[in-house]
C-alpha atoms as a PDB file:
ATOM      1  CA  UNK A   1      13.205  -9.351  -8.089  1.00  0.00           C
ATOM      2  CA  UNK A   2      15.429 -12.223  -6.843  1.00  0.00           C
ATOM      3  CA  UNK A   3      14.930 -11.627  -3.226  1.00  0.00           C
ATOM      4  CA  UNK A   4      11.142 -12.598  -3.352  1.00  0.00           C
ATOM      5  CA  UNK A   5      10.980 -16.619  -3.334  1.00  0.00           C
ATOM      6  CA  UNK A   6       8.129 -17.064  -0.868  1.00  0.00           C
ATOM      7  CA  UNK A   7       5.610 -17.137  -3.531  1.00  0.00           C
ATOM      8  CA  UNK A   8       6.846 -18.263  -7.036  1.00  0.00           C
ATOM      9  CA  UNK A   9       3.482 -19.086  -8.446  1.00  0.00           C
ATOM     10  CA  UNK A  10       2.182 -15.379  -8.089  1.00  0.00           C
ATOM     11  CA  UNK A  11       5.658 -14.024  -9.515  1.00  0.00           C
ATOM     12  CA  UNK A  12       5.602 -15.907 -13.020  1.00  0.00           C
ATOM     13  CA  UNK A  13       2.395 -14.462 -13.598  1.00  0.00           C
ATOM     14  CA  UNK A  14       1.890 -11.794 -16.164  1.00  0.00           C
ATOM     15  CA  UNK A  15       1.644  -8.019 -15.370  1.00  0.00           C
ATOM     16  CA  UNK A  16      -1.876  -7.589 -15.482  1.00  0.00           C
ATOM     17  CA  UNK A  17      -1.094  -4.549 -17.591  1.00  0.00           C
ATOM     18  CA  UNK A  18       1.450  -4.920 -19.601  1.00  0.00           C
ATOM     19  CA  UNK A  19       4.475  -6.966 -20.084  1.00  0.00           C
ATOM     20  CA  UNK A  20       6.472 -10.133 -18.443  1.00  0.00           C
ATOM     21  CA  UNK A  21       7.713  -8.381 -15.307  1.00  0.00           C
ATOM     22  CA  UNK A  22       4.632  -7.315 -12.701  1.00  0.00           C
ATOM     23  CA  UNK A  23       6.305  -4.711 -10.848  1.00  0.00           C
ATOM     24  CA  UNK A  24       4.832  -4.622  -6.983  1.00  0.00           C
ATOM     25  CA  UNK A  25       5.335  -1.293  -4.753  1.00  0.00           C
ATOM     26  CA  UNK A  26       3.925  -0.853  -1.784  1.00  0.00           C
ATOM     27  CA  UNK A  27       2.930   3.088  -0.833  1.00  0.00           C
ATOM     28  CA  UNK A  28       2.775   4.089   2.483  1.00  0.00           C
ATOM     29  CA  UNK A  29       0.200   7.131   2.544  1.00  0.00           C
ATOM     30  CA  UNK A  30       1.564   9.252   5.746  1.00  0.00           C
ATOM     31  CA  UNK A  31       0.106  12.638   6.388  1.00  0.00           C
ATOM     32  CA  UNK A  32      -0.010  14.366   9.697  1.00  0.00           C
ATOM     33  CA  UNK A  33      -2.513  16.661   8.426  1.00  0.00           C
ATOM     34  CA  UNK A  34      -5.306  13.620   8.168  1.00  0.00           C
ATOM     35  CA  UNK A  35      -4.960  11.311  10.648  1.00  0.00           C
ATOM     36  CA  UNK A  36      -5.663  10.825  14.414  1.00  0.00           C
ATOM     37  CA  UNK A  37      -2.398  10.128  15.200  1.00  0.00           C
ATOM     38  CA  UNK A  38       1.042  11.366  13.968  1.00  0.00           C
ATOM     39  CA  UNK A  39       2.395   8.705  11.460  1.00  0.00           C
ATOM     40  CA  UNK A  40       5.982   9.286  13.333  1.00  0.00           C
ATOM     41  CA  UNK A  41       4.637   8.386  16.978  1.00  0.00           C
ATOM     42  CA  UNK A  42       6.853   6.280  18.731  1.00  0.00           C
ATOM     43  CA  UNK A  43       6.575   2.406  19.108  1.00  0.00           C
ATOM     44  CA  UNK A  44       9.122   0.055  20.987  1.00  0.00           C
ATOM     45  CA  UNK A  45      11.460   3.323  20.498  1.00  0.00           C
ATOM     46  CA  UNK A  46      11.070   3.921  16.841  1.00  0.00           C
ATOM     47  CA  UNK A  47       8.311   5.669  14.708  1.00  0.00           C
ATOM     48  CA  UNK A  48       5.280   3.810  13.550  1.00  0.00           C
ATOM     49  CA  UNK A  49       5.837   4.875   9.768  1.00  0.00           C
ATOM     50  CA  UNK A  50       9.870   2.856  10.311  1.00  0.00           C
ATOM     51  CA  UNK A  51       7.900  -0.244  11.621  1.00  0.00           C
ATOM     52  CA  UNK A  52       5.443  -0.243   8.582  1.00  0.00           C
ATOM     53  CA  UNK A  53       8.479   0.632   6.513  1.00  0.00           C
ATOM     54  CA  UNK A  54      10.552  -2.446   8.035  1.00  0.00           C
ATOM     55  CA  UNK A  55       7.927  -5.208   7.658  1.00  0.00           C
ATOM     56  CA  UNK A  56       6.776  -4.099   4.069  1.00  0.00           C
ATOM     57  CA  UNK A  57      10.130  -4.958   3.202  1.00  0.00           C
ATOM     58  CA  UNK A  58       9.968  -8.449   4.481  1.00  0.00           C
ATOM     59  CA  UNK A  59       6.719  -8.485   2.154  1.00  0.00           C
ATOM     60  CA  UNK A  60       8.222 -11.822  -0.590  1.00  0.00           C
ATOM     61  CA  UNK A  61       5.833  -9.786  -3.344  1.00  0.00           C
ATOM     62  CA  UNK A  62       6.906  -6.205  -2.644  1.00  0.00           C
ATOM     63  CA  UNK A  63       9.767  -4.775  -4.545  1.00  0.00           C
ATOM     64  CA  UNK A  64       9.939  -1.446  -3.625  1.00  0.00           C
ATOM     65  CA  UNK A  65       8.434   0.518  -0.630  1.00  0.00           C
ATOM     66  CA  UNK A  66       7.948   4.599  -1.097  1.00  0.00           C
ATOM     67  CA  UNK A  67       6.320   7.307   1.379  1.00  0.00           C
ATOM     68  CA  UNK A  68       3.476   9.467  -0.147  1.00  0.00           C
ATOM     69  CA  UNK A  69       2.722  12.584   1.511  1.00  0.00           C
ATOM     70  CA  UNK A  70       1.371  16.016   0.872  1.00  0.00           C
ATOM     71  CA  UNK A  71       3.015  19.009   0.056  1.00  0.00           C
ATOM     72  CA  UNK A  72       1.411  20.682   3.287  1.00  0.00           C
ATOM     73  CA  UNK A  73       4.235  22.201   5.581  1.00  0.00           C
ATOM     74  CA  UNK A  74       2.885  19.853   8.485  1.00  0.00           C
ATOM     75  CA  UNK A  75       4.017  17.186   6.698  1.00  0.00           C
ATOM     76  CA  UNK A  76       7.291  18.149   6.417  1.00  0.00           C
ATOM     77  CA  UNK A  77       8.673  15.994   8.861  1.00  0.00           C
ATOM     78  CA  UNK A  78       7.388  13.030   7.417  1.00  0.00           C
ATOM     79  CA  UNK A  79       9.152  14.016   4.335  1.00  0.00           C
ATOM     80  CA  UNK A  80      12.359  15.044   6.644  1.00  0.00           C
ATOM     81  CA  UNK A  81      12.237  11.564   7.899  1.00  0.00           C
ATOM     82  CA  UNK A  82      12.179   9.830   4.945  1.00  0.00           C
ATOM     83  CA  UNK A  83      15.129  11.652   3.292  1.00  0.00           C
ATOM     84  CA  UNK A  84      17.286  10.956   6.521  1.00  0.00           C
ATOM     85  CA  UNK A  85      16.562   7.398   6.318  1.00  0.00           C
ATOM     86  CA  UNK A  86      17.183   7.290   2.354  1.00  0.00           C
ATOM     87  CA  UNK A  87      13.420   6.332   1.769  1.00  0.00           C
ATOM     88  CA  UNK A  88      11.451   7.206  -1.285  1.00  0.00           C
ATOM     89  CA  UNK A  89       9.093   9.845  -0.530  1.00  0.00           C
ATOM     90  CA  UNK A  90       6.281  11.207  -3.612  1.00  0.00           C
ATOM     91  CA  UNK A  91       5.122  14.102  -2.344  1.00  0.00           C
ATOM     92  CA  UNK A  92       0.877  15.674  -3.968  1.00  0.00           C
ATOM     93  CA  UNK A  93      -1.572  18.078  -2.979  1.00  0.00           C
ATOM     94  CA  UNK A  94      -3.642  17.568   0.018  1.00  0.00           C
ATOM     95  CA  UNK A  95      -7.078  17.877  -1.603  1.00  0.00           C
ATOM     96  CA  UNK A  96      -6.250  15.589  -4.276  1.00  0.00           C
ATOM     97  CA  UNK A  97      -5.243  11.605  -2.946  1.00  0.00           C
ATOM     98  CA  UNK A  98      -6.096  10.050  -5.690  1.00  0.00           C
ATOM     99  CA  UNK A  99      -4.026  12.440  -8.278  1.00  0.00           C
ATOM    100  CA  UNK A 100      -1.138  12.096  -5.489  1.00  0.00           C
ATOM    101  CA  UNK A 101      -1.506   7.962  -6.008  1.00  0.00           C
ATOM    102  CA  UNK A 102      -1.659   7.580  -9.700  1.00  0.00           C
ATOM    103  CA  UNK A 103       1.741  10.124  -9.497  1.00  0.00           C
ATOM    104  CA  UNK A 104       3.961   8.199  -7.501  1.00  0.00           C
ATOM    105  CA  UNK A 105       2.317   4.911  -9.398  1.00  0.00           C
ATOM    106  CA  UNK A 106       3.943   6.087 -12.793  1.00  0.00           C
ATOM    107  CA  UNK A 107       7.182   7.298 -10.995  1.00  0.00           C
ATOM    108  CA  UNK A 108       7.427   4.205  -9.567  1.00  0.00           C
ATOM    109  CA  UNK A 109       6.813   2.173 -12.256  1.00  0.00           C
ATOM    110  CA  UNK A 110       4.004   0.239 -10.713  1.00  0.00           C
ATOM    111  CA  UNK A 111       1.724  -2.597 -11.918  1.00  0.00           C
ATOM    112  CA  UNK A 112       0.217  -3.911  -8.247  1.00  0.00           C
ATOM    113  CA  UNK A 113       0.230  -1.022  -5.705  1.00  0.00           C
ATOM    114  CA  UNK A 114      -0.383  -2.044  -1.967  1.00  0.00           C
ATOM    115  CA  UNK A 115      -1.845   0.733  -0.202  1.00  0.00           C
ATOM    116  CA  UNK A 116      -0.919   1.768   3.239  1.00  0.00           C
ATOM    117  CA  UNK A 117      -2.621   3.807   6.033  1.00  0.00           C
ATOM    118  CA  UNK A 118      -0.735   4.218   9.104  1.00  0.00           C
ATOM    119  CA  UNK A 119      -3.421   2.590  11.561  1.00  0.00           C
ATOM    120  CA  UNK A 120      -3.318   1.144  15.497  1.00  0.00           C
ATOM    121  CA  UNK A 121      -2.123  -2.228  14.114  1.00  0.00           C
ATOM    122  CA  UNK A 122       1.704  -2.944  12.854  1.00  0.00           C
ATOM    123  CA  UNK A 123       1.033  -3.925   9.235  1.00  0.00           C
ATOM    124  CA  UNK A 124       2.052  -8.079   8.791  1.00  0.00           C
ATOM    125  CA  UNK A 125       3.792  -8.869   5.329  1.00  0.00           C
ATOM    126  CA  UNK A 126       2.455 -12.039   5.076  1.00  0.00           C
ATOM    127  CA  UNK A 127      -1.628 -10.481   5.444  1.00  0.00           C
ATOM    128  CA  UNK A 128       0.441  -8.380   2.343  1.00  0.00           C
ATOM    129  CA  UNK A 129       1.526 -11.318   0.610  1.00  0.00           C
ATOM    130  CA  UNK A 130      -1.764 -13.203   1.060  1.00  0.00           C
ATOM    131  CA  UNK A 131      -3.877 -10.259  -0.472  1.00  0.00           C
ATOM    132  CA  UNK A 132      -1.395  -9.320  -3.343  1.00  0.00           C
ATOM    133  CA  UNK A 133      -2.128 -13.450  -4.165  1.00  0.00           C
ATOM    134  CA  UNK A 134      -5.418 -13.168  -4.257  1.00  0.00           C
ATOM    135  CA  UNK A 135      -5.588 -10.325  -6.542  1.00  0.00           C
ATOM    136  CA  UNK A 136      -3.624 -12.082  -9.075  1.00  0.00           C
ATOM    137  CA  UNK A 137      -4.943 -15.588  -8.928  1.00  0.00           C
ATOM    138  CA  UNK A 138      -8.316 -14.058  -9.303  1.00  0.00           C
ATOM    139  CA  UNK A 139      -6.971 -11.578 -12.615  1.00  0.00           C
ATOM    140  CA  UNK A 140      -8.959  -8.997  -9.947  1.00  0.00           C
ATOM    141  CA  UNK A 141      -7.716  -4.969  -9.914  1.00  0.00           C
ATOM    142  CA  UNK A 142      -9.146  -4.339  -6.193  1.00  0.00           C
ATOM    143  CA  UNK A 143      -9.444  -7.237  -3.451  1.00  0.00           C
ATOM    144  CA  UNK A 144     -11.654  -7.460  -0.733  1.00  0.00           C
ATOM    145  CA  UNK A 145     -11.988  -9.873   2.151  1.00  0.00           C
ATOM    146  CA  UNK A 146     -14.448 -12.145   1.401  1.00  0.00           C
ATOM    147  CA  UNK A 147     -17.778 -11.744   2.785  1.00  0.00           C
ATOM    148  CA  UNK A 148     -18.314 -11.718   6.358  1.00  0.00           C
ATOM    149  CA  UNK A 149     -14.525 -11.891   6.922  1.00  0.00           C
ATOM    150  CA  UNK A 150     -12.888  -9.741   9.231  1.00  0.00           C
ATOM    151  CA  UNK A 151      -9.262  -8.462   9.426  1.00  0.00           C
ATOM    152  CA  UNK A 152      -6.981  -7.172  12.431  1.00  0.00           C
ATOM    153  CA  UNK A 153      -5.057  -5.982  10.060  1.00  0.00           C
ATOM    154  CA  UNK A 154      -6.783  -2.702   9.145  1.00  0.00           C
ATOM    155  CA  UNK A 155      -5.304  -0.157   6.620  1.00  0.00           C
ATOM    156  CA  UNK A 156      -4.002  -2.502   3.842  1.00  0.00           C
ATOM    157  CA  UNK A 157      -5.645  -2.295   0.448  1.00  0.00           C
ATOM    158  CA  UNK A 158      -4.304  -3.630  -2.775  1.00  0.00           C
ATOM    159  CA  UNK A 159      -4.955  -2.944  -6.328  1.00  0.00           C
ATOM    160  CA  UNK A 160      -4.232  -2.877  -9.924  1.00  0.00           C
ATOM    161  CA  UNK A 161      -2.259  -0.079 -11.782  1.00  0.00           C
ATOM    162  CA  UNK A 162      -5.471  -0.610 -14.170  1.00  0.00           C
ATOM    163  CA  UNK A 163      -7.553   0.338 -11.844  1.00  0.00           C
ATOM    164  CA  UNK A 164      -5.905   3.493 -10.566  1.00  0.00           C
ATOM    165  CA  UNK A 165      -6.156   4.843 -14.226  1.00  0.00           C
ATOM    166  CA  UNK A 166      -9.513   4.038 -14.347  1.00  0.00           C
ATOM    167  CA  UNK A 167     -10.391   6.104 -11.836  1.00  0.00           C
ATOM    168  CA  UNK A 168      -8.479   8.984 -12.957  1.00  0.00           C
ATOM    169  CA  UNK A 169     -10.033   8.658 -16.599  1.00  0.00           C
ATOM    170  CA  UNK A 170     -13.409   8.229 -15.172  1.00  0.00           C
ATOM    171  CA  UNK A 171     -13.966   8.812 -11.660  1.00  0.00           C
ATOM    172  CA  UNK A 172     -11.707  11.700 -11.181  1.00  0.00           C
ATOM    173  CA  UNK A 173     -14.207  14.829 -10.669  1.00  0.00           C
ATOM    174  CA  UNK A 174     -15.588  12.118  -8.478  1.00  0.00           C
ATOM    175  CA  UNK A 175     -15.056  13.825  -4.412  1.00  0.00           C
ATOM    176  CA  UNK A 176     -14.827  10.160  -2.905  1.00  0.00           C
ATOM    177  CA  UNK A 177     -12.870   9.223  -5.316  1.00  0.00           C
ATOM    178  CA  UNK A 178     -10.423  12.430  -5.207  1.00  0.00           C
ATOM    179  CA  UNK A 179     -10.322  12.008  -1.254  1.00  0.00           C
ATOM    180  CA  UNK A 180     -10.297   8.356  -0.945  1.00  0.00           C
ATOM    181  CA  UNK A 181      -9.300   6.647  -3.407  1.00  0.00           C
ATOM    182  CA  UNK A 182     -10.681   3.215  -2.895  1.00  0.00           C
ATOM    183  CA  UNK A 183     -13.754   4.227  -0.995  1.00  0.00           C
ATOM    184  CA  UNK A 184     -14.863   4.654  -4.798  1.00  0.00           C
ATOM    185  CA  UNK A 185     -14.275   1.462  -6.216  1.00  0.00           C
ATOM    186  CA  UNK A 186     -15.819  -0.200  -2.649  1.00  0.00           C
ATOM    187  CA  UNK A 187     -19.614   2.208  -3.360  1.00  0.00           C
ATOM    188  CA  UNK A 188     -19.062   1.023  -6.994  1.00  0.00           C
ATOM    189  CA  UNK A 189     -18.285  -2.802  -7.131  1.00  0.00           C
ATOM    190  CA  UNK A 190     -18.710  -2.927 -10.690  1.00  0.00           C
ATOM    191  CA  UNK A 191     -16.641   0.299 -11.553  1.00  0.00           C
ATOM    192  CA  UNK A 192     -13.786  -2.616 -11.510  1.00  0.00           C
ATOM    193  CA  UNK A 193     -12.942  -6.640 -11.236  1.00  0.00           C
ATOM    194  CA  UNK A 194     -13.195  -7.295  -7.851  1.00  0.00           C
ATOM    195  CA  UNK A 195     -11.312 -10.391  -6.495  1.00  0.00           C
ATOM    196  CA  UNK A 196     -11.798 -11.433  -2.998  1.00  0.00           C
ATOM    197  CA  UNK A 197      -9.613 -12.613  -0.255  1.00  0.00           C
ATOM    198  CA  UNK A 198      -9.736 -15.420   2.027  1.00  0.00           C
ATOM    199  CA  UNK A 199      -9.619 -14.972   6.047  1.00  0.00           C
ATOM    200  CA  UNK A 200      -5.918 -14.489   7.338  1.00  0.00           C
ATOM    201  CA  UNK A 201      -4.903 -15.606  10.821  1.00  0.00           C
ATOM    202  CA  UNK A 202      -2.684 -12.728  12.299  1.00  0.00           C
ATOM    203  CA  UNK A 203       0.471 -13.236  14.050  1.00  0.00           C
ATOM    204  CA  UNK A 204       0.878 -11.840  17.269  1.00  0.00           C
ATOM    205  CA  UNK A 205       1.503  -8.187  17.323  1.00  0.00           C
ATOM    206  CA  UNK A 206       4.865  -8.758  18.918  1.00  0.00           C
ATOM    207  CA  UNK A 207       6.233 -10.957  15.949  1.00  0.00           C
ATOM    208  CA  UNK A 208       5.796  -8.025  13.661  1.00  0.00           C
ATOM    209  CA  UNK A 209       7.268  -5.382  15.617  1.00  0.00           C
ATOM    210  CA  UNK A 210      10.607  -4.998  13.809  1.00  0.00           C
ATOM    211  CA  UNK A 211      14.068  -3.867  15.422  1.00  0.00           C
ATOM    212  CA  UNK A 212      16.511  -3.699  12.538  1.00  0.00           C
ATOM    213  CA  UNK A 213      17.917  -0.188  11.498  1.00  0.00           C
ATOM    214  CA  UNK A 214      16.051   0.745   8.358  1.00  0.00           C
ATOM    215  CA  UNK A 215      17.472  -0.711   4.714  1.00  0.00           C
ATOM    216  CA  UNK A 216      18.753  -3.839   6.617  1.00  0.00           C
ATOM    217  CA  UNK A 217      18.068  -7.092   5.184  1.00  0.00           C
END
């Protein structure tokens, strides 16, 4: 993880499951089967999924950015794209997100997983950064903005391997929880330790549109 120095305080803290080493991936959920607007649509000349891609990776928390998708065949081209672009791509059943998450979690290896839904807004690595802080300063396994606090930023969520298990193990035959994942934990506040993020001032959405070929530095 020696690439990540923007943040050294958050990196020398334990795994908040197990071990020295808190392993951070961030999964970008892509399916063209559930939302508005195809994950590869075309901004500045390259797909929305390679600018989420690109600026996860200039996350300083992040240490490894996958694709999940279903196994649908209309999301085959997502998972064409990501094996032409050497990306990591976990690919679960359509009916079952949650199963699909806690899957390419233990594949992955991951501790912290920062969960991302291809929305109208380029995703900013340092609104990443700022909520994968809060969710360790506070020993939290799902963050929220605080109260009354409102984000540009939409279609970032962040959470604890913990509390992924805990909602298979518990919350499972649960259809919000299947389908949505978080949408559970936010009807349930107590289900699991809830930490909660400060307000974030945005860049401008120019500063985070990216043009380097994917995997560059």
């Amino acid at each position: 993880m020696s690439k990540k120095t923007g943040a050294e305080g958050a990196l020398l803290m334990q795994s908040p499951v197990s071990g020295d080493h808190l392993r951070i991936v961030a999964i970008v959920q892509a399916r063209e089967t559930a939302q508005k607007f195809s994950p590869l649509r075309r901004i500045e000349g390259w797909p929305l999924l390679w600018h989420l891609y690109q600026n996860l990776l200039r996350s300083q928390l992040v240490e490894q950015v996958a694709i999940a998708t279903s196994t649908h065949p209309r999301d085959d081209s997502i998972s064409a794209f990501g094996r032409e672009n050497g990306l990591v791509v976990i690919r679960g059943p359509e009916d079952d997100v949650l199963a699909g998450f806690a899957r390419a979690a233990e594949l992955l290896d991951a501790d912290v997983i920062v969960r991302v839904l291809p929305a109208e807004s380029i995703v900013e690595p340092g609104f990443v950064d700022h909520l994968i802080i809060s969710l360790l300063e506070q020993d939290g396994d799902f963050v929220l903005l605080e109260g009354g606090t409102q984000s540009q930023c939409r279609g970032v969520e962040t959470f604890t391997r913990r509390a992924l298990d805990r909602l298979m193990m518990d919350a499972h035959d649960d259809d919000l929880a299947r389908r949505h994942v978080t949408d559970y934990l936010r009807l349930h506040p107590d289900f699991v330790r809830i930490a909660r993020a400060p307000a974030y001032r945005l860049q401008e959405p120019e500063s985070v549109i990216s043009d380097r070929p994917i995997g560059s530095p």
